[in-house]
Protein backbone atom coordinates (compact mmCIF):
# COMPACT_ATOMS: atom_id res chain seq x y z
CA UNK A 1 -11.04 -5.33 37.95
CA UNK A 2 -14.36 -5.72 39.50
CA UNK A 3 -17.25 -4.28 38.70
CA UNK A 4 -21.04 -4.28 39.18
CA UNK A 5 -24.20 -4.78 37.25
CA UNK A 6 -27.04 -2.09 37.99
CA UNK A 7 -30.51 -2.85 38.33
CA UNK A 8 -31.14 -3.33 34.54
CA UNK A 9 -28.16 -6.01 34.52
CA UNK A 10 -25.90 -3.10 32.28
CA UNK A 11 -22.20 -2.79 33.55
CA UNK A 12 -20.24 -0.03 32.74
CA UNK A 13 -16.52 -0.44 31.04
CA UNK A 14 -13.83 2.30 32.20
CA UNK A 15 -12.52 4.70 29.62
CA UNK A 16 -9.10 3.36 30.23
CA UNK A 17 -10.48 0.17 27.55
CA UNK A 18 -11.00 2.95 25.05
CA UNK A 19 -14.43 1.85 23.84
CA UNK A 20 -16.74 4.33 23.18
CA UNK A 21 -20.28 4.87 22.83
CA UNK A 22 -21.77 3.24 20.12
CA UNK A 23 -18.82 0.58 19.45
CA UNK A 24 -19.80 -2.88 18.90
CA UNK A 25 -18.92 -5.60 20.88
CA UNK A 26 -19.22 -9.20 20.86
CA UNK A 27 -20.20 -11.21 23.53
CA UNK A 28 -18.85 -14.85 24.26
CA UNK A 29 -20.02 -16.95 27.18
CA UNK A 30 -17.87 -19.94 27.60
CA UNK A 31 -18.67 -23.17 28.92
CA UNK A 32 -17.07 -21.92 32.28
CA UNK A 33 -19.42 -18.92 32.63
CA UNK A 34 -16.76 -16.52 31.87
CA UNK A 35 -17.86 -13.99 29.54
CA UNK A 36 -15.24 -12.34 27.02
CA UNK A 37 -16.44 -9.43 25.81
CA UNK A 38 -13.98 -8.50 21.94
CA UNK A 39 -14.69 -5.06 20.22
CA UNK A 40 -15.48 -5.83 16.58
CA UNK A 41 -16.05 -3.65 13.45
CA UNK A 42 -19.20 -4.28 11.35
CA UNK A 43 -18.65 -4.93 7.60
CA UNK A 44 -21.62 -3.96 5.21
CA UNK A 45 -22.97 -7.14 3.30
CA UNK A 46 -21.74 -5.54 0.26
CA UNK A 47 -18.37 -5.88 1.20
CA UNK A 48 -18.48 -9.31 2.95
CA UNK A 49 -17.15 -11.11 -0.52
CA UNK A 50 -13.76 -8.70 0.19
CA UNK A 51 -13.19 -11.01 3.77
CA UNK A 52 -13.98 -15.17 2.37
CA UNK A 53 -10.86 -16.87 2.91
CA UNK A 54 -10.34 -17.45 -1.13
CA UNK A 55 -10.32 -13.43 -1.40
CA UNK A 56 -7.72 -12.85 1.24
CA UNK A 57 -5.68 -15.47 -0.35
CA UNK A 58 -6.03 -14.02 -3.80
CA UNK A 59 -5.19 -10.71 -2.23
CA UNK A 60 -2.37 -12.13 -0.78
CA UNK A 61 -1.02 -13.97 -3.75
CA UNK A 62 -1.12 -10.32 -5.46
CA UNK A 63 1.02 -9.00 -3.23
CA UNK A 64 3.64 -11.25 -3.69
CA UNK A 65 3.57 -11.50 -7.24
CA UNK A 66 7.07 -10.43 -8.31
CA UNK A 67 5.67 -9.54 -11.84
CA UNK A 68 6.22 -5.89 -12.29
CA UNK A 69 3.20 -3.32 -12.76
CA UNK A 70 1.96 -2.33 -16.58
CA UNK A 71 -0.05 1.18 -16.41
CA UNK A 72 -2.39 0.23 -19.16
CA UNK A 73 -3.50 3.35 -21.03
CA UNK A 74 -5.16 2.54 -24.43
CA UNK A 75 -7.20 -0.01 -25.82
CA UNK A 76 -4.31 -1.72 -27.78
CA UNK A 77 -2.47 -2.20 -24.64
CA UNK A 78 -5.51 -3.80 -22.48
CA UNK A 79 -5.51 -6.25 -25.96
CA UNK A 80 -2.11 -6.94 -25.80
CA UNK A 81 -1.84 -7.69 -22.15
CA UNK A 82 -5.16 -9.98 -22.32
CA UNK A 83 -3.30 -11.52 -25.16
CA UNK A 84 -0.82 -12.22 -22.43
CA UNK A 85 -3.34 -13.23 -19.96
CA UNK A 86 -4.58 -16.00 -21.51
CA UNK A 87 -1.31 -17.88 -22.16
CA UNK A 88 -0.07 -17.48 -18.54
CA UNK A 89 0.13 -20.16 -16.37
């Protein structure tokens, strides 16, 4: 596909790439001179901490924990499974 810069170097992308105004995009220039252009999503810093490489892993540790799930409803049960807590490995 070729395209064209305009006077103010801009280029426009054809709707067929289904970005729209107001997406974000990252720009790469490679050693080359290409230039990649990848549509990202912007995480607030407050939820940066959900996307380290330690979280995902926890996350996905979770999810293949084979352990079944305990609906905790009353203080006596959050005791008794923190009880339980502490002496698992």
């Amino acid at each position: 596909m070729l395209i064209q810069t305009d006077a103010r170097h801009r280029i426009t992308l054809p709707p067929s790439l289904g970005i729209q105004p107001g997406d974000a995009i990252n720009l790469e220039v490679l050693e080359d001179g290409r230039i990649i252009l990848i549509p990202v999503e912007a995480v607030p810093k407050h939820q940066m901490w959900a996307w380290t490489v330690e979280s995902k892993d926890a996350i996905t540790a979770s999810l293949a924990d084979p352990r079944p799930s305990i609906e905790v409803e009353t203080p006596e049960q959050v005791a008794e499974l923190a009880k339980r807590w502490a002496n698992a490995d």
